[in-house]
C-alpha atoms as a PDB file:
ATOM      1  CA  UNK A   1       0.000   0.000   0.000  1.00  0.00           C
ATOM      2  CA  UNK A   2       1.282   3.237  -0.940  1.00  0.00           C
ATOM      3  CA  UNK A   3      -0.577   5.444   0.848  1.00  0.00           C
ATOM      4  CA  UNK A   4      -1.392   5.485   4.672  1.00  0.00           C
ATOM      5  CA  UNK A   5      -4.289   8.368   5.599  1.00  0.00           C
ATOM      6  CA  UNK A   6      -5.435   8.958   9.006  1.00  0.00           C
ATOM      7  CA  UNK A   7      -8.674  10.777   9.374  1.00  0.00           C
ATOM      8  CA  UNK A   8      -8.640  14.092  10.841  1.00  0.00           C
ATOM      9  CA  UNK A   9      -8.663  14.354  14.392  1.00  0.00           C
ATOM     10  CA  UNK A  10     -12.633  13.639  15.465  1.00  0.00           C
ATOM     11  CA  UNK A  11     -11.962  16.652  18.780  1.00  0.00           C
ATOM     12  CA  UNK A  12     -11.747  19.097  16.346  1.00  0.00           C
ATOM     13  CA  UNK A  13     -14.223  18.265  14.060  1.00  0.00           C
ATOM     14  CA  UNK A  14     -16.700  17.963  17.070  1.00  0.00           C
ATOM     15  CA  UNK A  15     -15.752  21.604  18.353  1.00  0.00           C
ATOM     16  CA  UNK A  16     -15.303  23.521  15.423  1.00  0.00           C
ATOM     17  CA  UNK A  17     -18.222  25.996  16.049  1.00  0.00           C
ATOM     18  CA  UNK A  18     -17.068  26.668  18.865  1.00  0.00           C
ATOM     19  CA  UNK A  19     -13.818  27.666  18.390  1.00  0.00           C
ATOM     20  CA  UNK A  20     -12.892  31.069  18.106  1.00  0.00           C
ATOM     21  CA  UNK A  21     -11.797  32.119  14.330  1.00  0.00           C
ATOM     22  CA  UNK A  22      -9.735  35.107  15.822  1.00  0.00           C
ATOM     23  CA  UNK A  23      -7.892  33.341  18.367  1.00  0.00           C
ATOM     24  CA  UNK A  24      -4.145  33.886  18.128  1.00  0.00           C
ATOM     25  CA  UNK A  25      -3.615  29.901  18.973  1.00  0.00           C
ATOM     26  CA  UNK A  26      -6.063  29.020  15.823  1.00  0.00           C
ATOM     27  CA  UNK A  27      -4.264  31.363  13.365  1.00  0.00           C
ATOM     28  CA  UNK A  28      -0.939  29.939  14.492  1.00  0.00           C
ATOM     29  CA  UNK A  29      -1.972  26.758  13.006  1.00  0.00           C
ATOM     30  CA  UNK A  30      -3.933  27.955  10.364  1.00  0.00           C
ATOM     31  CA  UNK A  31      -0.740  29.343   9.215  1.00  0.00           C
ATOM     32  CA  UNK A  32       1.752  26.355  10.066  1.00  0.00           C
ATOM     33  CA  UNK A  33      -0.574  24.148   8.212  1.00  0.00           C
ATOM     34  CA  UNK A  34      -0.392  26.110   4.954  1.00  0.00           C
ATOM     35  CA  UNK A  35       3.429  26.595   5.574  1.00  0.00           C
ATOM     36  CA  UNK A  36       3.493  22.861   5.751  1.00  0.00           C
ATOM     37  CA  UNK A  37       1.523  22.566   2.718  1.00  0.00           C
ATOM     38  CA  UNK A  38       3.964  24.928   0.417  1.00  0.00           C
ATOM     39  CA  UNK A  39       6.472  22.941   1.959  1.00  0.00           C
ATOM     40  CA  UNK A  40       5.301  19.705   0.983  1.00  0.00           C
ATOM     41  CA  UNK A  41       4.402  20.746  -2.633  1.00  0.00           C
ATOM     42  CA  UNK A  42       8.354  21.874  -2.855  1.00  0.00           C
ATOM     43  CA  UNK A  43       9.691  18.388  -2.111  1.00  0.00           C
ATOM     44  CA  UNK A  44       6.940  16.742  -3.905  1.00  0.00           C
ATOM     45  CA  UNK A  45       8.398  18.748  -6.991  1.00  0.00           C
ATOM     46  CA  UNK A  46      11.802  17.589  -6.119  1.00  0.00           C
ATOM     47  CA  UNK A  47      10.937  14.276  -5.949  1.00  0.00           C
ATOM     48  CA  UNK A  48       9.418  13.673  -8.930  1.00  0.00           C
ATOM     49  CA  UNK A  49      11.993  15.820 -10.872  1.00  0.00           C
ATOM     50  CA  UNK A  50      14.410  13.051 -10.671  1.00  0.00           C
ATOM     51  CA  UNK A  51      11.784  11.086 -13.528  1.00  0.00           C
ATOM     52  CA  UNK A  52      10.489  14.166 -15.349  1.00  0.00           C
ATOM     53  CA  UNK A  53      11.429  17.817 -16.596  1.00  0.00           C
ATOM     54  CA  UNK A  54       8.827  20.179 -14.607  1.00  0.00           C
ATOM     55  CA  UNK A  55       7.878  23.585 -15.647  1.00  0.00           C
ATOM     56  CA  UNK A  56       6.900  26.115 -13.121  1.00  0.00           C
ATOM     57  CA  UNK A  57       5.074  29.793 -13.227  1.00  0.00           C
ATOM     58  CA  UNK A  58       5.072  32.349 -10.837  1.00  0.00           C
ATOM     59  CA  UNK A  59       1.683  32.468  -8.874  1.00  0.00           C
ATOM     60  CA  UNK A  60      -0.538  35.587 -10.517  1.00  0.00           C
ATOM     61  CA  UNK A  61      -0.774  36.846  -6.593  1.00  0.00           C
ATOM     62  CA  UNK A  62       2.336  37.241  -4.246  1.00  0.00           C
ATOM     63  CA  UNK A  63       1.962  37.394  -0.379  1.00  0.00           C
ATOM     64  CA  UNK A  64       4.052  39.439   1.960  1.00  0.00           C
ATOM     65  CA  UNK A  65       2.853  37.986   4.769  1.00  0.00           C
ATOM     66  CA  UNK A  66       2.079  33.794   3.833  1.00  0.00           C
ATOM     67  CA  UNK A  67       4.991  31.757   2.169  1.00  0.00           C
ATOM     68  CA  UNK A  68       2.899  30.496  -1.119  1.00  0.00           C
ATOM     69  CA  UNK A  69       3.985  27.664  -4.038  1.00  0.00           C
ATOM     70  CA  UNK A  70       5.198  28.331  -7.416  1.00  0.00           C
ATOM     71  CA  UNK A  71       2.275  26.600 -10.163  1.00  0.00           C
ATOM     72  CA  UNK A  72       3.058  23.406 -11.438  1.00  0.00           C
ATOM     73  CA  UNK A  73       2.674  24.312 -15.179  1.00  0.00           C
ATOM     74  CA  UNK A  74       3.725  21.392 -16.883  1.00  0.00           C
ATOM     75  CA  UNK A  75       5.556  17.782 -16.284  1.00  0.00           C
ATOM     76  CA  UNK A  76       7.287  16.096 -18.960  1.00  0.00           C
ATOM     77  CA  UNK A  77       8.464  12.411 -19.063  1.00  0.00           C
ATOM     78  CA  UNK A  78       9.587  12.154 -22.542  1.00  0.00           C
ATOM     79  CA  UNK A  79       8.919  13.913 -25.706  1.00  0.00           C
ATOM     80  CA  UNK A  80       5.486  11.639 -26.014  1.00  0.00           C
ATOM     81  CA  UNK A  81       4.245  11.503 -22.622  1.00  0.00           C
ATOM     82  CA  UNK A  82       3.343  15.387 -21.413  1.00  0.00           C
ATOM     83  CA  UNK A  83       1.278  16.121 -18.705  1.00  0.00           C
ATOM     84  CA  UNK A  84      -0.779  20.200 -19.115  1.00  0.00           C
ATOM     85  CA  UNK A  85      -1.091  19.971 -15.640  1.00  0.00           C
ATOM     86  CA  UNK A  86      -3.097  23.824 -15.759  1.00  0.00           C
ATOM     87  CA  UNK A  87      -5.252  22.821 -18.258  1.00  0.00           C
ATOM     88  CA  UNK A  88      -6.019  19.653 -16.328  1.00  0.00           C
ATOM     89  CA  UNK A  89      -6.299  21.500 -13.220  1.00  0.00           C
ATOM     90  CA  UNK A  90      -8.399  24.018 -15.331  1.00  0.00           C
ATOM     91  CA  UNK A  91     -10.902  22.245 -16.486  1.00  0.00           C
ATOM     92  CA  UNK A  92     -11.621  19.700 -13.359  1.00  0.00           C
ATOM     93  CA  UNK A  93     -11.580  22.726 -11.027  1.00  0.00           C
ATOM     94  CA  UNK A  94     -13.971  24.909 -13.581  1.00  0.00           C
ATOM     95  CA  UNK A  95     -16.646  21.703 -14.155  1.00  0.00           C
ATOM     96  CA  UNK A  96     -17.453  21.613 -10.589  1.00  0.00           C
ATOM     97  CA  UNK A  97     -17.518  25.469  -9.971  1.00  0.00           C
ATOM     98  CA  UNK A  98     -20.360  25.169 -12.859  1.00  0.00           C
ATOM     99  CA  UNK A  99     -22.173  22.478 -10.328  1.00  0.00           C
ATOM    100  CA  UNK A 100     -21.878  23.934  -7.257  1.00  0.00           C
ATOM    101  CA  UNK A 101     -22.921  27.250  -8.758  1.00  0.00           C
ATOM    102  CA  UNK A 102     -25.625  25.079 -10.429  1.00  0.00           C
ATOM    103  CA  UNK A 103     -26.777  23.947  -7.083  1.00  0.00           C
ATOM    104  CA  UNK A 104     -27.444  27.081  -5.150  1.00  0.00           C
ATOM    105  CA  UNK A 105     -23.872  28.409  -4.221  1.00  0.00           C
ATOM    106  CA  UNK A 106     -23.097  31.693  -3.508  1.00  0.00           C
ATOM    107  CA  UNK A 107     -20.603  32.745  -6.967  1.00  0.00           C
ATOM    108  CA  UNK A 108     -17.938  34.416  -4.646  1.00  0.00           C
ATOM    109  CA  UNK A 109     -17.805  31.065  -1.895  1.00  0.00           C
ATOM    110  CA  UNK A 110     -17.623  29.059  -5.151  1.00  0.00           C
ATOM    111  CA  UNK A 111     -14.813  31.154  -6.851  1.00  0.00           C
ATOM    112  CA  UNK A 112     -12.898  30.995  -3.068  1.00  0.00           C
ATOM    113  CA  UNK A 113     -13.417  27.401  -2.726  1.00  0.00           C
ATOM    114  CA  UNK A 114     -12.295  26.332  -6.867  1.00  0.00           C
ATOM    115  CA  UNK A 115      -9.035  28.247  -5.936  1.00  0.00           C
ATOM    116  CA  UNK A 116      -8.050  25.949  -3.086  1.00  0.00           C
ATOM    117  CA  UNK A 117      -9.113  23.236  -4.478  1.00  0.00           C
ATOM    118  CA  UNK A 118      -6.559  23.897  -7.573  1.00  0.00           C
ATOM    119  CA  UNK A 119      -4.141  23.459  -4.932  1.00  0.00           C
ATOM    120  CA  UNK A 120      -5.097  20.369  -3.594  1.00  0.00           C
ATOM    121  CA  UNK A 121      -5.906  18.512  -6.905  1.00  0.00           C
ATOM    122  CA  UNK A 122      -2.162  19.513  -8.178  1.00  0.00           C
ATOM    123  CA  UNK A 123      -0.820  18.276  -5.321  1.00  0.00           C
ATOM    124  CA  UNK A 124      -2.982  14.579  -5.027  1.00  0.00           C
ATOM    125  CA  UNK A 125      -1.629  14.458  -8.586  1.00  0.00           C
ATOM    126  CA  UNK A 126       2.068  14.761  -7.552  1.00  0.00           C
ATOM    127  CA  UNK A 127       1.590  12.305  -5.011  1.00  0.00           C
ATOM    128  CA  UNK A 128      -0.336   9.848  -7.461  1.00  0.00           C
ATOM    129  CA  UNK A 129       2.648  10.396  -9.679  1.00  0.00           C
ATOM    130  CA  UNK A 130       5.254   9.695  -7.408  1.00  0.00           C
ATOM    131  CA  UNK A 131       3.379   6.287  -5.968  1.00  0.00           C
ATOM    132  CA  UNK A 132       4.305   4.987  -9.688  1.00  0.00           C
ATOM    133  CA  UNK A 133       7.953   5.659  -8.763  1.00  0.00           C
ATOM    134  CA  UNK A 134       7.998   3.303  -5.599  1.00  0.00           C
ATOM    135  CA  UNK A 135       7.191   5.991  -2.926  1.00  0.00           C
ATOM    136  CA  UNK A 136       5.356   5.859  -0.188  1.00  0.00           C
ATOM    137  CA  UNK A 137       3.119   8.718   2.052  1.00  0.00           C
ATOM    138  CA  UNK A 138       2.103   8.393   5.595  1.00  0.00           C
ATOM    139  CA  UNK A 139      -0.931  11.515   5.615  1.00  0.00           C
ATOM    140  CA  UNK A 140      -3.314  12.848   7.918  1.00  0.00           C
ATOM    141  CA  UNK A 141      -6.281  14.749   6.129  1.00  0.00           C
ATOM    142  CA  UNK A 142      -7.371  18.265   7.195  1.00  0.00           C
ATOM    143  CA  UNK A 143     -10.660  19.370   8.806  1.00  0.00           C
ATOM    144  CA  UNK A 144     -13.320  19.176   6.551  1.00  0.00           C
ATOM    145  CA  UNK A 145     -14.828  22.606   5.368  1.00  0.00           C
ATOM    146  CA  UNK A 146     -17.755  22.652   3.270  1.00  0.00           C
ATOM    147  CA  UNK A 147     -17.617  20.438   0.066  1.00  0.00           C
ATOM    148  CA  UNK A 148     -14.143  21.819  -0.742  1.00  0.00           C
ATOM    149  CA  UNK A 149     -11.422  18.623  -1.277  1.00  0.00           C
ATOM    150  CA  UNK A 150      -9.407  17.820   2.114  1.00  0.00           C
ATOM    151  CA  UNK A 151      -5.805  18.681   2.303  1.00  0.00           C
ATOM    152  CA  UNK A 152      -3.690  15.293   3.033  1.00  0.00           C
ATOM    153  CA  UNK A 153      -0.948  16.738   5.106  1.00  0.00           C
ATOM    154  CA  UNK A 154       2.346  14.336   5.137  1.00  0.00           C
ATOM    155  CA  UNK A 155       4.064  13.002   7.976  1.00  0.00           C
ATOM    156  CA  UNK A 156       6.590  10.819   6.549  1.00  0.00           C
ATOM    157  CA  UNK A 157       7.380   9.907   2.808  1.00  0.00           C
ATOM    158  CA  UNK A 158       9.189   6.291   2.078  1.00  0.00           C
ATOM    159  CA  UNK A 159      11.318   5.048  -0.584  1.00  0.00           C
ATOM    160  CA  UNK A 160      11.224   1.512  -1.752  1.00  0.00           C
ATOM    161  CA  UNK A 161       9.455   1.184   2.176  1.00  0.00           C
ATOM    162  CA  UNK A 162      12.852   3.192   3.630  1.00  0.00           C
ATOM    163  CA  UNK A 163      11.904   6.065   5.802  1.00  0.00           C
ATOM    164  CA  UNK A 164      13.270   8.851   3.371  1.00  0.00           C
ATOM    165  CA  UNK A 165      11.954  12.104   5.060  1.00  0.00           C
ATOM    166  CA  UNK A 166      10.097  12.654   8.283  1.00  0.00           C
ATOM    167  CA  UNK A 167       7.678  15.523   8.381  1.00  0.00           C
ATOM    168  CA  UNK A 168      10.391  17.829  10.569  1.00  0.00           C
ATOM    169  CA  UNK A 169      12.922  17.344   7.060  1.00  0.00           C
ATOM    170  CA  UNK A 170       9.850  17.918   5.257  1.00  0.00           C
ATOM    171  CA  UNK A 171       9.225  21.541   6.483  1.00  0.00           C
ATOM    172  CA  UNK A 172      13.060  22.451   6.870  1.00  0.00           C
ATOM    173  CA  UNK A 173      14.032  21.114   3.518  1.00  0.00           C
ATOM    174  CA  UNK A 174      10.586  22.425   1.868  1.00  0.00           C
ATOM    175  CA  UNK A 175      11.667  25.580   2.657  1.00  0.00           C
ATOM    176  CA  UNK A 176      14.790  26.113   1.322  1.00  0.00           C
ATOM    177  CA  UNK A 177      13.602  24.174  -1.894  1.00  0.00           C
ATOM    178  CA  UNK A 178      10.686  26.736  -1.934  1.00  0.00           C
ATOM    179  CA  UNK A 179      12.822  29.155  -1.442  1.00  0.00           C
ATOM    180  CA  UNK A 180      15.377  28.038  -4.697  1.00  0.00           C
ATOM    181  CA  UNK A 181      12.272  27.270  -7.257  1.00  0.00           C
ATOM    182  CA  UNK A 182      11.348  31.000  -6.265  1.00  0.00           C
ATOM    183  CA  UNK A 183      14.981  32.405  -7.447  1.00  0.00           C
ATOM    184  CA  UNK A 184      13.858  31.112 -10.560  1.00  0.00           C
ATOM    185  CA  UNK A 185      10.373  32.360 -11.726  1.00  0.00           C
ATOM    186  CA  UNK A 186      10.543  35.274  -9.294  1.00  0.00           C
ATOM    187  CA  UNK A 187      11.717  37.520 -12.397  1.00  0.00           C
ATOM    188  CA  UNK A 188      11.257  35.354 -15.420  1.00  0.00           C
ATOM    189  CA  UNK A 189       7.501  34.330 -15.271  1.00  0.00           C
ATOM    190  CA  UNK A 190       8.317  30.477 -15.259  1.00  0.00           C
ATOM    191  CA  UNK A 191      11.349  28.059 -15.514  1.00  0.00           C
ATOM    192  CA  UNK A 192      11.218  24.513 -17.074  1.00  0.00           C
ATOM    193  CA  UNK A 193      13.758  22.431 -14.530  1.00  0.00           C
ATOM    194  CA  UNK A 194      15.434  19.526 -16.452  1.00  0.00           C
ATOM    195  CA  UNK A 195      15.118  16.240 -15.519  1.00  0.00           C
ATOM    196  CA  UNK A 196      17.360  15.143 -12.613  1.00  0.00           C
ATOM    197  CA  UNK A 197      18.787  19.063 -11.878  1.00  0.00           C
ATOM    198  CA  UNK A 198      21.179  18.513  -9.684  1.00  0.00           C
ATOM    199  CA  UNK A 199      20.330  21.474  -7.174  1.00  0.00           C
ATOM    200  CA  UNK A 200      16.900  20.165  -7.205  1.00  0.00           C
ATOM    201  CA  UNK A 201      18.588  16.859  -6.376  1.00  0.00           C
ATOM    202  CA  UNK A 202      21.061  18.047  -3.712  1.00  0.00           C
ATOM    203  CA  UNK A 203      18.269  20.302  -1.680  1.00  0.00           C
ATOM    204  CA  UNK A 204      16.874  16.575  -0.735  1.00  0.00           C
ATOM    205  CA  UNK A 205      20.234  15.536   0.385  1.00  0.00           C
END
């Protein structure tokens, strides 16, 4: 089995109404979790750029304040097999803003919630790509909100069953991969990494 998901944590489910949205504890791990998420997407990128050439854009918004991810553009295997990861992302994301809006929801809650889940489907796919590759994720999904798709937050990834990064090297490492894709597309818009780029390589090291 490649994947290992533990539910969310049933406490927190059971008292989310009551907690307070402004509290500084809750927006201290509102904001680790999406740190942890950037940081997850980096080494997921890494990862699978030892099997594929991956092209990345800079994200049309930039926050001062919230580390984000650079947009997986496009991932190429070989000169035949070429995954348009936006317009995939694109046109999954944009069918079921069309049925929710469909279906009674508010335009503006469906535009929010189409945005984040762009973020999760791109980063299921990595994951689905890299099981093909012999690795392995130990995940705990986030809090369900709404219909929107639930973050699987990693604890541990495995190669070939070999503990390869816990979820400490995760957010260390993530960030100063993050932090190199950024040098990258900061100025130029997007950046195609080659297959097997070495500093891509070494940052997992």
């Amino acid at each position: 089995m490649s994947r290992i998901i533990q539910a969310s944590d049933s406490s927190s489910e059971k008292s989310k109404f009551e907690r307070p949205w402004n509290a500084p504890k809750y927006l201290k791990q509102k904001k680790e979790n999406k740190d942890l998420e950037v940081c997850q997407q980096a080494i997921l990128i890494g990862l699978l750029n030892q099997y594929s050439e991956i092209t990345l854009e800079r994200p049309a918004k930039l926050s001062k304040v919230t580390v984000i991810s650079p947009k997986v553009s496009e991932i190429k295997f070989c000169k035949e097999d070429i995954l348009d990861v936006s317009s995939l992302v694109e046109r999954q994301c944009k069918a079921k803003l069309s049925d929710e809006i469909n279906n009674g929801l508010n335009e503006a809650t469906a535009l929010r919630r189409m945005e984040k889940n762009k973020k999760v489907f791109v980063q299921n796919l990595l994951i689905d790509l890299l099981d093909e590759f012999g690795f392995q994720f130990h995940t705990t999904l986030s809090r369900r909100s709404g219909k929107a798709m639930q973050v699987e937050r990693i604890q541990k990834i495995f190669s070939q069953h070999s503990l390869l990064l816990t979820k400490k090297e995760i957010i260390q490492k993530g960030q100063e991969l993050n932090t190199y894709l950024f040098q990258f597309i900061e100025h130029n818009g997007s950046y195609s990494f080659k297959k097997g780029q070495i500093q891509l390589v070494n940052a997992l090291v």
